[in-house]
C-alpha atoms as a PDB file:
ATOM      1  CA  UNK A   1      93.341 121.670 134.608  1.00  0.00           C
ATOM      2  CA  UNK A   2      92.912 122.373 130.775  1.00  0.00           C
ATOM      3  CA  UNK A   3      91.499 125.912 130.977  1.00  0.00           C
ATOM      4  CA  UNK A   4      94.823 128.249 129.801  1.00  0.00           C
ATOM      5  CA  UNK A   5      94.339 130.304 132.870  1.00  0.00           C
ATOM      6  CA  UNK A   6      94.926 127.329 135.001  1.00  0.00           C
ATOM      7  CA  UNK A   7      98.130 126.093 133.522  1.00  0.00           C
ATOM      8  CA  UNK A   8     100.310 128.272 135.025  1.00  0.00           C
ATOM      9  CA  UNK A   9      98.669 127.051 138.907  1.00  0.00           C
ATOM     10  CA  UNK A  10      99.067 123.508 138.190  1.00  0.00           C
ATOM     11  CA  UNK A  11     102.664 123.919 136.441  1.00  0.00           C
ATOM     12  CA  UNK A  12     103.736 125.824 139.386  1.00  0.00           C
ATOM     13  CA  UNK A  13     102.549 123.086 142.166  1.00  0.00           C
ATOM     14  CA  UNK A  14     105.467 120.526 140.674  1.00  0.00           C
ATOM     15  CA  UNK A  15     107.923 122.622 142.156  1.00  0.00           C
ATOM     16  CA  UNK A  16     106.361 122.497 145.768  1.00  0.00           C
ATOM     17  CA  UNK A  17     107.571 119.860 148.554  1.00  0.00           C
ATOM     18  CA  UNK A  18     103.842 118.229 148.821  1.00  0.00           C
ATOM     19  CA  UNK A  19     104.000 115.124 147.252  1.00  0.00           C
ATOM     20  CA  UNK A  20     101.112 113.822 147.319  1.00  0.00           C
ATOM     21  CA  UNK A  21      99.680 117.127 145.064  1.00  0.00           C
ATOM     22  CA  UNK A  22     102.197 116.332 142.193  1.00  0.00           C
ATOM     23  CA  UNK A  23     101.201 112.719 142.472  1.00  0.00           C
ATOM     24  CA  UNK A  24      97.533 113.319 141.584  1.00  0.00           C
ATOM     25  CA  UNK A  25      99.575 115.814 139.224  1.00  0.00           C
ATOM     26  CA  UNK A  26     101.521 113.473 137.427  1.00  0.00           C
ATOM     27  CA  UNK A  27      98.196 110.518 137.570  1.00  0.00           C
ATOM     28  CA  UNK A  28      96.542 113.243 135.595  1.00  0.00           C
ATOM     29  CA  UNK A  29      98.712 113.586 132.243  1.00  0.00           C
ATOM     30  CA  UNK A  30      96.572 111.664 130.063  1.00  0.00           C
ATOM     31  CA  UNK A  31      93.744 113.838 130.758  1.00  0.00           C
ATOM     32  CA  UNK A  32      96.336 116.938 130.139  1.00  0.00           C
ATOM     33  CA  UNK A  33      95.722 119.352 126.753  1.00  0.00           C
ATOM     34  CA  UNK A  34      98.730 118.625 125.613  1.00  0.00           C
ATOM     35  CA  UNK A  35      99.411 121.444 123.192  1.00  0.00           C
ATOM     36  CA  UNK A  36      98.005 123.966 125.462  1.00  0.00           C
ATOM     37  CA  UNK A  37     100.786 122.456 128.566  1.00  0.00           C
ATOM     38  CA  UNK A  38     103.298 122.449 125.200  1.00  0.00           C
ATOM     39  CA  UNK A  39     102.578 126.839 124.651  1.00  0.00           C
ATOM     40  CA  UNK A  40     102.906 126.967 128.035  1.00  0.00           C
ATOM     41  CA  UNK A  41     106.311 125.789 128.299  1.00  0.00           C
ATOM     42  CA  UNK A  42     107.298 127.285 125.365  1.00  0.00           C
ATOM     43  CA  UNK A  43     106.462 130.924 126.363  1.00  0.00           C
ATOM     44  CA  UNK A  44     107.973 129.878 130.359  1.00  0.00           C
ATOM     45  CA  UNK A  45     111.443 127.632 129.850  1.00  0.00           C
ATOM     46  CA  UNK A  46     112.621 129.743 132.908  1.00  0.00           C
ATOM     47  CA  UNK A  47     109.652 129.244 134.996  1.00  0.00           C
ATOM     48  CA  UNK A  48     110.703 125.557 134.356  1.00  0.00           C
ATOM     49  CA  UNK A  49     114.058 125.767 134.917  1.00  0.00           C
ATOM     50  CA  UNK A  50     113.237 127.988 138.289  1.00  0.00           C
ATOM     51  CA  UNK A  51     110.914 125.056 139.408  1.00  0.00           C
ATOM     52  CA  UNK A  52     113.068 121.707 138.414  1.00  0.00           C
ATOM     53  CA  UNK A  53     115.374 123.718 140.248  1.00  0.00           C
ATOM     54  CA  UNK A  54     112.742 123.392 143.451  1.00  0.00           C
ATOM     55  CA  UNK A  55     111.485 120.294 142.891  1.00  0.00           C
ATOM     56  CA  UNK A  56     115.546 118.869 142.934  1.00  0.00           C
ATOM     57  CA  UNK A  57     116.048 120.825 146.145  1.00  0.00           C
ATOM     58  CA  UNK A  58     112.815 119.035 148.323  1.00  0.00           C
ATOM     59  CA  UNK A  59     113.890 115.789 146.643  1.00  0.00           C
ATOM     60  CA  UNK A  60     117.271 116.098 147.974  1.00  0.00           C
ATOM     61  CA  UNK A  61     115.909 117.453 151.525  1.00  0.00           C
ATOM     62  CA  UNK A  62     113.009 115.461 151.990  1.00  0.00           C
ATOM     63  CA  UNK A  63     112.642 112.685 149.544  1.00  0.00           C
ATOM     64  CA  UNK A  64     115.795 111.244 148.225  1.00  0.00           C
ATOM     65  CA  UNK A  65     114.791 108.276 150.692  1.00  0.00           C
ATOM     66  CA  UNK A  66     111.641 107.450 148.653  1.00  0.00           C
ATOM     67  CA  UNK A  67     112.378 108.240 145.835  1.00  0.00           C
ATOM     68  CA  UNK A  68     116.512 107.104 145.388  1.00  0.00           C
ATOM     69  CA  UNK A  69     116.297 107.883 141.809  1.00  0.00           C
ATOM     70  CA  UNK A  70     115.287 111.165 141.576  1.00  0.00           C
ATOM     71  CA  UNK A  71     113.426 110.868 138.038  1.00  0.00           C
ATOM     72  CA  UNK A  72     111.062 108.898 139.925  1.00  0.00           C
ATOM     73  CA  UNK A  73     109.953 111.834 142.354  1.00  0.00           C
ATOM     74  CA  UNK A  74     106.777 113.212 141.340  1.00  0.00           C
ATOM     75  CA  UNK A  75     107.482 116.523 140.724  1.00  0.00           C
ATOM     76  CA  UNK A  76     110.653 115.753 138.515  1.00  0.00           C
ATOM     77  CA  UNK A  77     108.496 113.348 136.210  1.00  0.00           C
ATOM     78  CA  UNK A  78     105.735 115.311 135.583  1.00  0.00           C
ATOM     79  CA  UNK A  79     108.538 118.422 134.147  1.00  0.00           C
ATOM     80  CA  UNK A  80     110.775 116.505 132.812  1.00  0.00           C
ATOM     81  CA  UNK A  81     107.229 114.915 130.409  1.00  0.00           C
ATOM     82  CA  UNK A  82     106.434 118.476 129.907  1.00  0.00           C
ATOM     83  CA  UNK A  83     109.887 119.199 128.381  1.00  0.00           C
ATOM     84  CA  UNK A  84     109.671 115.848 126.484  1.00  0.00           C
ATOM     85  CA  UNK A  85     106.534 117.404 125.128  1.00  0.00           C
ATOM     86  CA  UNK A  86     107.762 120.549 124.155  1.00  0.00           C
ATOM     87  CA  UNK A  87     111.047 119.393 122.742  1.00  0.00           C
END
């Protein structure tokens, strides 16, 4: 998950409606590079923007139940840490 040519694969799953994928996801952040996930961001703000875009949508559709604060859902946490990071 560290190797620069996978950043872009794992970044990209947070914006997909399978849960359970961002949840191993977000479990994995302290294992993260965190200045290689910071360039990434960096060089891709609307990549992120594209996918918090996404990952609001499925919340709203599929997972606003679960998760009624939608910072909690998975895929929102683990972008909105990335943006802390890069910030």
């Amino acid at each position: 998950m560290n190797e620069p040519w996978s950043i872009p694969f794992v970044v990209l799953l947070a914006g997909e409606y399978v849960v359970e994928i961002v949840d191993d996801i977000l479990a994995s952040l302290p294992l993260l590079n965190v200045e290689a996930y910071i360039e990434f961001v960096r060089e891709n703000r609307g990549v992120l923007r594209l996918l918090r875009s996404k990952a609001t949508s499925y919340w709203d559709c599929y997972y606003r139940v679960s998760h009624p604060n939608r910072s909690t859902y998975p895929g929102l946490a683990f972008l909105h840490q990335l943006e802390v990071w890069a910030s």
